[in-house]
Protein backbone atom coordinates (compact mmCIF):
# COMPACT_ATOMS: atom_id res chain seq x y z
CA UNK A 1 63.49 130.60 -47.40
CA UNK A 2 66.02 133.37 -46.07
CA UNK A 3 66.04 136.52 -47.88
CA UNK A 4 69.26 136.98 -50.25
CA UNK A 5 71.95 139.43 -48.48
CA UNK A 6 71.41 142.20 -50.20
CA UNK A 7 68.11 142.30 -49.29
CA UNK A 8 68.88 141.26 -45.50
CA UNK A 9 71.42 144.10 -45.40
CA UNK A 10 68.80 146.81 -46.94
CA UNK A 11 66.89 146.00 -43.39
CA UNK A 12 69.36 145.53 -41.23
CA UNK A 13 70.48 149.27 -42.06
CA UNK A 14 66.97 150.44 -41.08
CA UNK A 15 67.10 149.07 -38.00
CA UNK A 16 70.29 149.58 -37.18
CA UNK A 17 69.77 153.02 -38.23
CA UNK A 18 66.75 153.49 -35.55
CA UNK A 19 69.27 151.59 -32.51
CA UNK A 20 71.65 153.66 -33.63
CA UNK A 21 69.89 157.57 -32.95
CA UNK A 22 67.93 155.41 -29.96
CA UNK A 23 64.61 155.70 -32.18
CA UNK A 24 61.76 154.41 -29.81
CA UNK A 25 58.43 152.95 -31.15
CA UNK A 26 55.31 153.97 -29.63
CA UNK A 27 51.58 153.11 -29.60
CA UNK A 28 48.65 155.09 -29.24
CA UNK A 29 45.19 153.42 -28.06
CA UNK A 30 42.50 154.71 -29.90
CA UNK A 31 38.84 153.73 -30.29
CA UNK A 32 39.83 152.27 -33.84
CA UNK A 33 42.71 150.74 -32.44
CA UNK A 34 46.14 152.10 -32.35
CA UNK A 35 48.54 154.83 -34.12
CA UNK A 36 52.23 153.56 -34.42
CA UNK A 37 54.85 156.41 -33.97
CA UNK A 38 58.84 156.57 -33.66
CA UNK A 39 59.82 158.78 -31.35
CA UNK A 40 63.50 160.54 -31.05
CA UNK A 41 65.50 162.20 -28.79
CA UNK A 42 64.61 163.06 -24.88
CA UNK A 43 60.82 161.76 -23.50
CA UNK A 44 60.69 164.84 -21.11
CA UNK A 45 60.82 167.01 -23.68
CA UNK A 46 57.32 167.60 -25.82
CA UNK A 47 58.50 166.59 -29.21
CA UNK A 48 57.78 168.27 -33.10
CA UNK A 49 54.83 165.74 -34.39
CA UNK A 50 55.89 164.88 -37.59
CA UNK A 51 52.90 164.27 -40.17
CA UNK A 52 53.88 162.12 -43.32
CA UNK A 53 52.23 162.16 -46.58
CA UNK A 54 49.48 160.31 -48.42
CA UNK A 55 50.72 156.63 -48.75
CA UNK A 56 53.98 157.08 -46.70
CA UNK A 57 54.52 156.73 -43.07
CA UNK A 58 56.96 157.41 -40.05
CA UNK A 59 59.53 156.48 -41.94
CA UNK A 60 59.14 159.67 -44.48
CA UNK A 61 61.64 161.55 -41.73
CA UNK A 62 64.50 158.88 -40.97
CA UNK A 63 67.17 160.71 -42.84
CA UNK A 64 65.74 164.02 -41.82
CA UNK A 65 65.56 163.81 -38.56
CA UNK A 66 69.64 162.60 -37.91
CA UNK A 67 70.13 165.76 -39.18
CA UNK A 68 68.42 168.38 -37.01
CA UNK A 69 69.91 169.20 -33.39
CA UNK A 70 69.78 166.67 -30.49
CA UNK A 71 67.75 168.24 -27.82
CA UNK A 72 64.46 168.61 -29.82
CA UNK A 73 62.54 165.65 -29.85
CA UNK A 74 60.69 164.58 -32.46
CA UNK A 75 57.16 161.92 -32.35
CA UNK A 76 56.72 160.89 -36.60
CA UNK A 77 53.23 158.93 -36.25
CA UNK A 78 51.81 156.59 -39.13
CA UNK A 79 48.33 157.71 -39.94
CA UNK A 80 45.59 154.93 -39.73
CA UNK A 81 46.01 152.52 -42.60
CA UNK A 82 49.63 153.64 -42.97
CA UNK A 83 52.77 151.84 -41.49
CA UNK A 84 51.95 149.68 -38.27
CA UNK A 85 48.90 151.89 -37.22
CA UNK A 86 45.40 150.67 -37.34
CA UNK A 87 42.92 150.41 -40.41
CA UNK A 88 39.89 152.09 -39.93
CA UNK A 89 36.88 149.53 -40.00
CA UNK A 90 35.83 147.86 -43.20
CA UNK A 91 33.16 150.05 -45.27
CA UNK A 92 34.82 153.54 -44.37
CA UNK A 93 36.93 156.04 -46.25
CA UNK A 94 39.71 157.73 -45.53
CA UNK A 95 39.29 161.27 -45.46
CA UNK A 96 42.06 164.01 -44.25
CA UNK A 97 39.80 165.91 -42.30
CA UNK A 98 39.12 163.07 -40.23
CA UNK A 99 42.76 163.12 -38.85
CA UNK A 100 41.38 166.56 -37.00
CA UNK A 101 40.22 163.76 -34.27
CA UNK A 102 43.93 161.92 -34.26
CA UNK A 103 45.96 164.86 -33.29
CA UNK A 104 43.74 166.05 -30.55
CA UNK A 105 43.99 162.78 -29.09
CA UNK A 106 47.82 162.15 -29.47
CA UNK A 107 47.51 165.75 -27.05
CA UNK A 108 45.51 164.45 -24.57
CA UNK A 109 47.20 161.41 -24.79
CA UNK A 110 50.68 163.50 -23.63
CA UNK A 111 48.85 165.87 -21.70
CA UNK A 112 50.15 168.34 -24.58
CA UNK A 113 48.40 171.94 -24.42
CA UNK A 114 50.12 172.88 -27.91
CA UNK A 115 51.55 171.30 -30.63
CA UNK A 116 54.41 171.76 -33.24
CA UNK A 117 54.71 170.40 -36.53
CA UNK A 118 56.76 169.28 -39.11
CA UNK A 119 55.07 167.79 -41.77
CA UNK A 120 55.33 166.26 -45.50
CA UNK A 121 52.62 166.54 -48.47
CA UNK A 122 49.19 165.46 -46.84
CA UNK A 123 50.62 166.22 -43.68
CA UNK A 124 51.21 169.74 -44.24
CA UNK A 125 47.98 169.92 -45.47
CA UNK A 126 46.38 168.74 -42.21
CA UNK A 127 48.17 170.76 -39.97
CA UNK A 128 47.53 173.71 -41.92
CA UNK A 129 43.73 173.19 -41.30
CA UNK A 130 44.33 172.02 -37.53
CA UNK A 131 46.13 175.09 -37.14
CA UNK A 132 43.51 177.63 -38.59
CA UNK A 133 41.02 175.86 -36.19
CA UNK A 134 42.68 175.88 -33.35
CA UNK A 135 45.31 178.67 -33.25
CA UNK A 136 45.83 178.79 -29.92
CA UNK A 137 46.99 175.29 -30.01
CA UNK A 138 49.49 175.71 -32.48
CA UNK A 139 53.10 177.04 -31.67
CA UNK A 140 55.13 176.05 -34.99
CA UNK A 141 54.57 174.58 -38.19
CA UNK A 142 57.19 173.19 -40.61
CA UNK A 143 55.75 172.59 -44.01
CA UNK A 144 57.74 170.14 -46.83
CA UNK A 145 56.37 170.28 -49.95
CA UNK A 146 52.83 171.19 -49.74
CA UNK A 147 51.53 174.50 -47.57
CA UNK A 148 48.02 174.24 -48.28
CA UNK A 149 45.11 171.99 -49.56
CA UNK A 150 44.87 171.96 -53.02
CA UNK A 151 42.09 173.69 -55.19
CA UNK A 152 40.62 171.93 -58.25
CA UNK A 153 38.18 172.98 -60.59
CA UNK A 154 34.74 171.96 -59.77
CA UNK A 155 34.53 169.52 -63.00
CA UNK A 156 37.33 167.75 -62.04
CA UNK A 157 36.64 167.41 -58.59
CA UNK A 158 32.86 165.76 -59.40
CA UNK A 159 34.60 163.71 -61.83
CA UNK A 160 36.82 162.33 -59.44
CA UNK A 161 34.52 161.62 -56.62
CA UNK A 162 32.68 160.17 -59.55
CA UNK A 163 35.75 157.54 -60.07
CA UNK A 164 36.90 157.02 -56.48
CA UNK A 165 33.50 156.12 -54.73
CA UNK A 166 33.14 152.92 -57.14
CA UNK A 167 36.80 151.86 -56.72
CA UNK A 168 37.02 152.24 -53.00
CA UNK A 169 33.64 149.92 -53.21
CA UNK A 170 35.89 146.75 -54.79
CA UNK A 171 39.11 147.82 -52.71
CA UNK A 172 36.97 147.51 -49.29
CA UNK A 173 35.33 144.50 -50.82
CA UNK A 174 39.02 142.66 -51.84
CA UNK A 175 39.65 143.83 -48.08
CA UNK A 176 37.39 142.12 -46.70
CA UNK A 177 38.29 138.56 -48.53
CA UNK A 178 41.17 138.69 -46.55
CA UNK A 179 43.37 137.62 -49.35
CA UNK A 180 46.93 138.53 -49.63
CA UNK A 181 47.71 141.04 -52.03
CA UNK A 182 50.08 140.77 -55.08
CA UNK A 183 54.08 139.68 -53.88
CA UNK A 184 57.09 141.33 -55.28
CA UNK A 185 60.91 141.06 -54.56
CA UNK A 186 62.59 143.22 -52.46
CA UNK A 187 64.42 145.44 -55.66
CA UNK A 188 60.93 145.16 -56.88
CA UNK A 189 59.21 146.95 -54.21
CA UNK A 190 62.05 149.39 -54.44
CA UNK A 191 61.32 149.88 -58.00
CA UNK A 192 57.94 150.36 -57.56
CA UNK A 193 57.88 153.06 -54.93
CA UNK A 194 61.12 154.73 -56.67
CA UNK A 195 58.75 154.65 -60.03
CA UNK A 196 55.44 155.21 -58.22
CA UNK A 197 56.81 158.75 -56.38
CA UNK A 198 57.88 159.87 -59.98
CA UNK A 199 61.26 158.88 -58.76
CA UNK A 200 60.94 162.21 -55.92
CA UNK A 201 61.96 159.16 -53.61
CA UNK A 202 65.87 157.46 -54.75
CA UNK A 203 66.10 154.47 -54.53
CA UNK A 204 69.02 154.80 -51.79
CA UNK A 205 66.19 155.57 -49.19
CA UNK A 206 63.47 154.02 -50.30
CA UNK A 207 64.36 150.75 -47.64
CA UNK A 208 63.05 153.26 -44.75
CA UNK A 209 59.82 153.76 -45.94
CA UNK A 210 59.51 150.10 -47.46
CA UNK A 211 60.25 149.06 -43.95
CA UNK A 212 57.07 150.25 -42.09
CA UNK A 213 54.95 149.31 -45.44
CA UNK A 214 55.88 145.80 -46.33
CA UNK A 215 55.37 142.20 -45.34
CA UNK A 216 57.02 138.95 -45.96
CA UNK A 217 54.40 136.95 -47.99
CA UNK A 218 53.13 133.53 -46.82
CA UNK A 219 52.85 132.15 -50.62
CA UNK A 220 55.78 133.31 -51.71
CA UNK A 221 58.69 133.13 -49.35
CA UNK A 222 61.03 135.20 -51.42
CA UNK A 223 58.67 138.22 -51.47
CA UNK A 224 56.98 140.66 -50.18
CA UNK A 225 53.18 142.44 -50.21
CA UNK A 226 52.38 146.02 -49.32
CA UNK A 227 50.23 146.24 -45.83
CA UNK A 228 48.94 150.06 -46.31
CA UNK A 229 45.47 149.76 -46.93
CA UNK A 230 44.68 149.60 -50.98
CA UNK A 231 41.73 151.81 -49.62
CA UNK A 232 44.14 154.84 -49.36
CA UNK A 233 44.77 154.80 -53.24
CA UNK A 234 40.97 155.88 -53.75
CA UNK A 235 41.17 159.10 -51.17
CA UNK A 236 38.94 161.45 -53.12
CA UNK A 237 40.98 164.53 -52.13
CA UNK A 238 40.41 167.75 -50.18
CA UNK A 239 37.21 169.60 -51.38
CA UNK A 240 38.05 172.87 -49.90
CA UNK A 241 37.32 176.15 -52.05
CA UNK A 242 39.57 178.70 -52.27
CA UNK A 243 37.63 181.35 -50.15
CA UNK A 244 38.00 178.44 -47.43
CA UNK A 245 41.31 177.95 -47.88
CA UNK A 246 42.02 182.37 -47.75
CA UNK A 247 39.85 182.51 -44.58
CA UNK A 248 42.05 179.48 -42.97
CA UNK A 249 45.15 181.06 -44.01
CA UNK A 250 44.24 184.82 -41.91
């Protein structure tokens, strides 16, 4: 079964949106796999890397990026388990501070001896570390929304490692199975995210981030599933103190 035309036309305008500003997707080889990225504007030109936020993707910056001037390029990459990038292997977590590894790699995968940023939420949150490790590898950073990882009182952080260890255990588990997850219609994915984000997301834009994170279900032809990996909802945080977090920011 076709999709209905509203929905067909909420898609088509995301791709015709990337032909349009002459978006190019790229891939990454990495040990795990691969990182998916969009890059825009000129290839001889070392491009802003755009970091996206927890449970987003590339797509976070499609409206943005239109926007900003024509010679910068820009590389917006989907973090593993995010978008079309690579899960990490069944049995792991996601942590942030893993994502150290990623960016030196997309580097030496350009050849890149700095980097500039522009990033969104989580993504401001790694660069802000990257960049208090390696200074000297950092020309510009962009922050949207967040600036720096977030300190929580030690109760509630125990607690919540408490509460995400045992529900990553069944989410890895229902990975492994292999099963498709639960299948919504198009408006309902785009009721779901709109809802899920607190509504910080309209519901006007939420087809480009929808478009990196959803699949056509085998089931139920009419519908769709989410493909980020249900592992990501049980990310424990950032369990950074805030002496850490001074001595990172000097």
């Amino acid at each position: 079964m076709s999709d209905d035309p509203t929905t067909s036309s909420l898609i088509n305008r995301v791709e015709e949106h990337d032909s349009q500003h002459g978006v190019q997707e790229v891939r990454i080889k990495l040990p795990i796999g691969h990182i998916a990225g969009k890059w825009w504007g000129p290839r001889n030109v070392r491009p802003i890397l755009c970091l996206h936020g927890w449970q987003d993707n590339a797509g976070t910056f499609d409206t943005l990026i239109p926007l900003l001037p024509k010679n910068v390029s820009f590389l917006a990459i989907d973090f593993p388990g995010h978008g079309y990038s690579s899960r990490i292997p069944d049995g792991l977590t996601y942590q942030t501070i893993s994502s150290i590894n990623l960016l030196l790699a997309i580097m030496t995968e350009y050849g890149w001896k700095k980097v500039s940023f522009m990033s969104h939420s989580m993504g401001s949150v790694l660069h802000f570390v990257f960049a208090a490790i390696f200074p000297d590898k950092v020309d510009l950073i962009v922050s949207l929304d967040s600036l720096k990882p977030q300190v929580l009182p030690v109760e509630f952080m125990i607690a919540r490692l408490a509460d995400s260890f045992p529900q990553f255990m069944i989410a890895d588990a229902r990975n492994q199975q292999k099963s498709e997850p639960p299948a919504y219609t198009y408006d309902e994915m785009i009721e779901r995210l709109h809802e899920g984000t607190f509504q910080s997301i309209s519901k006007e834009t939420c087809p480009y981030l929808l478009h990196r994170n959803i699949r056509k279900s085998a089931k139920y032809p009419e519908k769709y599933f989410f493909t980020r990996d249900s592992r990501l909802k049980h990310h424990a945080g950032h369990p950074f103190s805030h002496q850490l977090i001074m001595e990172f920011a000097t």
